[in-house]
Protein backbone atom coordinates (compact mmCIF):
# COMPACT_ATOMS: atom_id res chain seq x y z
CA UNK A 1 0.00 0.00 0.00
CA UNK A 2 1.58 2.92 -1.10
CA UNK A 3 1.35 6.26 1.66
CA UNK A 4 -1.54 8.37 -0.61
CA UNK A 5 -3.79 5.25 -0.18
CA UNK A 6 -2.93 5.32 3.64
CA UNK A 7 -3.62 8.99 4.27
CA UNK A 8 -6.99 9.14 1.94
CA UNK A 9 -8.00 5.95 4.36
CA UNK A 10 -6.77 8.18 7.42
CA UNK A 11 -8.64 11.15 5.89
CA UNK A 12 -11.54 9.47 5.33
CA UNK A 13 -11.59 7.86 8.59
CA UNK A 14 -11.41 11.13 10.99
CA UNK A 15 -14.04 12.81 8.47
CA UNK A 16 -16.22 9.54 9.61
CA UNK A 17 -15.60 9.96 13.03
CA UNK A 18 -15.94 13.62 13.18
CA UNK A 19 -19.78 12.68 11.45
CA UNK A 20 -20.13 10.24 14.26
CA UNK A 21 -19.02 12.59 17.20
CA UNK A 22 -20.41 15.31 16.39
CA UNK A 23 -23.64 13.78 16.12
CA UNK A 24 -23.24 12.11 19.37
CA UNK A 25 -22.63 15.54 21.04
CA UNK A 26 -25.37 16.27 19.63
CA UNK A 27 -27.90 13.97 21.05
CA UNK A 28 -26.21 14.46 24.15
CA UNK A 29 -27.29 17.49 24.60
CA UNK A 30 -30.75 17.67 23.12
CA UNK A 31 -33.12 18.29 25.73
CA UNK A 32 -35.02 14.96 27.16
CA UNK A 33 -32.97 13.19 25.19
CA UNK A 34 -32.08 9.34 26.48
CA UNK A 35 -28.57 9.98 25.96
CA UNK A 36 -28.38 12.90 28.97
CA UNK A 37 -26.26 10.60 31.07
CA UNK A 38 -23.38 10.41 28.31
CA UNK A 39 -22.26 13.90 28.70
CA UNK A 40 -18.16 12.61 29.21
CA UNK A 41 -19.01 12.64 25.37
CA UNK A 42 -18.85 16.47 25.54
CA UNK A 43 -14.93 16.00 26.07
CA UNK A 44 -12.18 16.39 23.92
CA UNK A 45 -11.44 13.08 22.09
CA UNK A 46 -8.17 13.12 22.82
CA UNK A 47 -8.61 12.90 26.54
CA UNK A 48 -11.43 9.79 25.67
CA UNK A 49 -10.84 6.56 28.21
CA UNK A 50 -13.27 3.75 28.19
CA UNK A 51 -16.16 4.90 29.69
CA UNK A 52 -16.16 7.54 26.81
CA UNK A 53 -15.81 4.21 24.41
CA UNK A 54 -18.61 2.68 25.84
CA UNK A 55 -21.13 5.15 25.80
CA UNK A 56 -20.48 6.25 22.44
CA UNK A 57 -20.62 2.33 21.43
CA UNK A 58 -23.74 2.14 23.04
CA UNK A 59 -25.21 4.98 20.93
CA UNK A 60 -24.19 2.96 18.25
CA UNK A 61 -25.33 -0.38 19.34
CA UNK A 62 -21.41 -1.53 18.14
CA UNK A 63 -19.15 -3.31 20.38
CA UNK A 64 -16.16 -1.65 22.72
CA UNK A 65 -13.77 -3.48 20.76
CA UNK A 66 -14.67 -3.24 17.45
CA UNK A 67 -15.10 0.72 17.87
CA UNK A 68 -11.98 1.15 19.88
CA UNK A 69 -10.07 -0.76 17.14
CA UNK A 70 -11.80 1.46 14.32
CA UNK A 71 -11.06 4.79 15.89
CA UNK A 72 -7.14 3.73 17.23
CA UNK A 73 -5.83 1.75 14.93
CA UNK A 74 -8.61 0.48 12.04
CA UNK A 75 -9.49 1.51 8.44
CA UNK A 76 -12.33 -0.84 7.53
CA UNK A 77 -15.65 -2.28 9.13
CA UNK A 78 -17.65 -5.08 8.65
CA UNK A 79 -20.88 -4.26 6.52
CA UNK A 80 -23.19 -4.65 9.57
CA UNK A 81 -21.08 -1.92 11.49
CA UNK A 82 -21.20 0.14 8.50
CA UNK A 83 -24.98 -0.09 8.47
CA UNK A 84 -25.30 0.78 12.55
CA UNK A 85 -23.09 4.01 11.52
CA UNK A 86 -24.98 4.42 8.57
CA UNK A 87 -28.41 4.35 10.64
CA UNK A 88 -27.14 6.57 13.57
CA UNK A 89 -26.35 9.17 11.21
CA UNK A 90 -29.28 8.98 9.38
CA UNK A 91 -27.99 7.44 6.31
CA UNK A 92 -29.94 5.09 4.54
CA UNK A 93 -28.30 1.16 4.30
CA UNK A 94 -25.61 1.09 1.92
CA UNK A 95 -24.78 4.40 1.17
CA UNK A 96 -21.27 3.72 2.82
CA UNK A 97 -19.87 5.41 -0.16
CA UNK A 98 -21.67 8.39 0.23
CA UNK A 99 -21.42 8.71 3.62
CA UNK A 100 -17.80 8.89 2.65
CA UNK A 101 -17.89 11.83 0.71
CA UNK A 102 -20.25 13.69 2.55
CA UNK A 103 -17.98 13.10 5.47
CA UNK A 104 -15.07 14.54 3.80
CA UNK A 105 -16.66 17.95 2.46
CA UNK A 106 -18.02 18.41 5.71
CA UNK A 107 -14.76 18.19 7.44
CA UNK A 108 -12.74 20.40 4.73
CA UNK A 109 -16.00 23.23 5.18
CA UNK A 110 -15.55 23.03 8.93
CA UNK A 111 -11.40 23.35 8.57
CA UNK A 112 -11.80 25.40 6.05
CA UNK A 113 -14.05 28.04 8.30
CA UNK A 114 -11.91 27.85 11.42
């Protein structure tokens, strides 16, 4: 794998995961929302322990593992992770590619406006 294909993956990645938190913050603090209690969520990532793992992988009905693997160390995810991100985000089902995309102009527009 040559380094471009390892920083678009990285790239594409954090724009994913950016997507995910933000939306996550979000819920958190929407009034009478079920997610209240999750408000270590509201921290910066890069301070995140497991507790912040676990709530966020509750949000996402994933597992600990497989989320702590995606944002630390992982590129890919199996298809039926894909479709539990897909779903929290209000994608529909197999639109990974899009979701892609969408992910990345939305994190250039937000860099791009700081």
């Amino acid at each position: 794998m040559n380094l471009d294909a390892i920083t678009q993956g990285h790239l594409v990645k954090r724009a994913i995961l950016d997507q995910i938190i933000t939306q996550a913050r979000s819920q958190v603090q929407a009034t009478n929302s079920i997610y209240n209690q999750f408000k270590n969520l509201l921290d910066p990532m890069e301070t995140w322990r497991h507790g912040h793992y676990r709530n966020l992988a509750c949000m996402l009905d994933m597992s600990i593992n497989t989320l702590k693997y995606y944002v630390q160390e992982g590129d890919h995810l199996k298809q039926n992770n894909r479709k539990k991100i897909l779903q929290f985000l209000g994608y529909p089902p197999n639109s990974w590619d899009t979701l892609e995309q969408e992910a990345i102009f939305k994190l250039l527009a937000k860099k791009l406006s700081v």
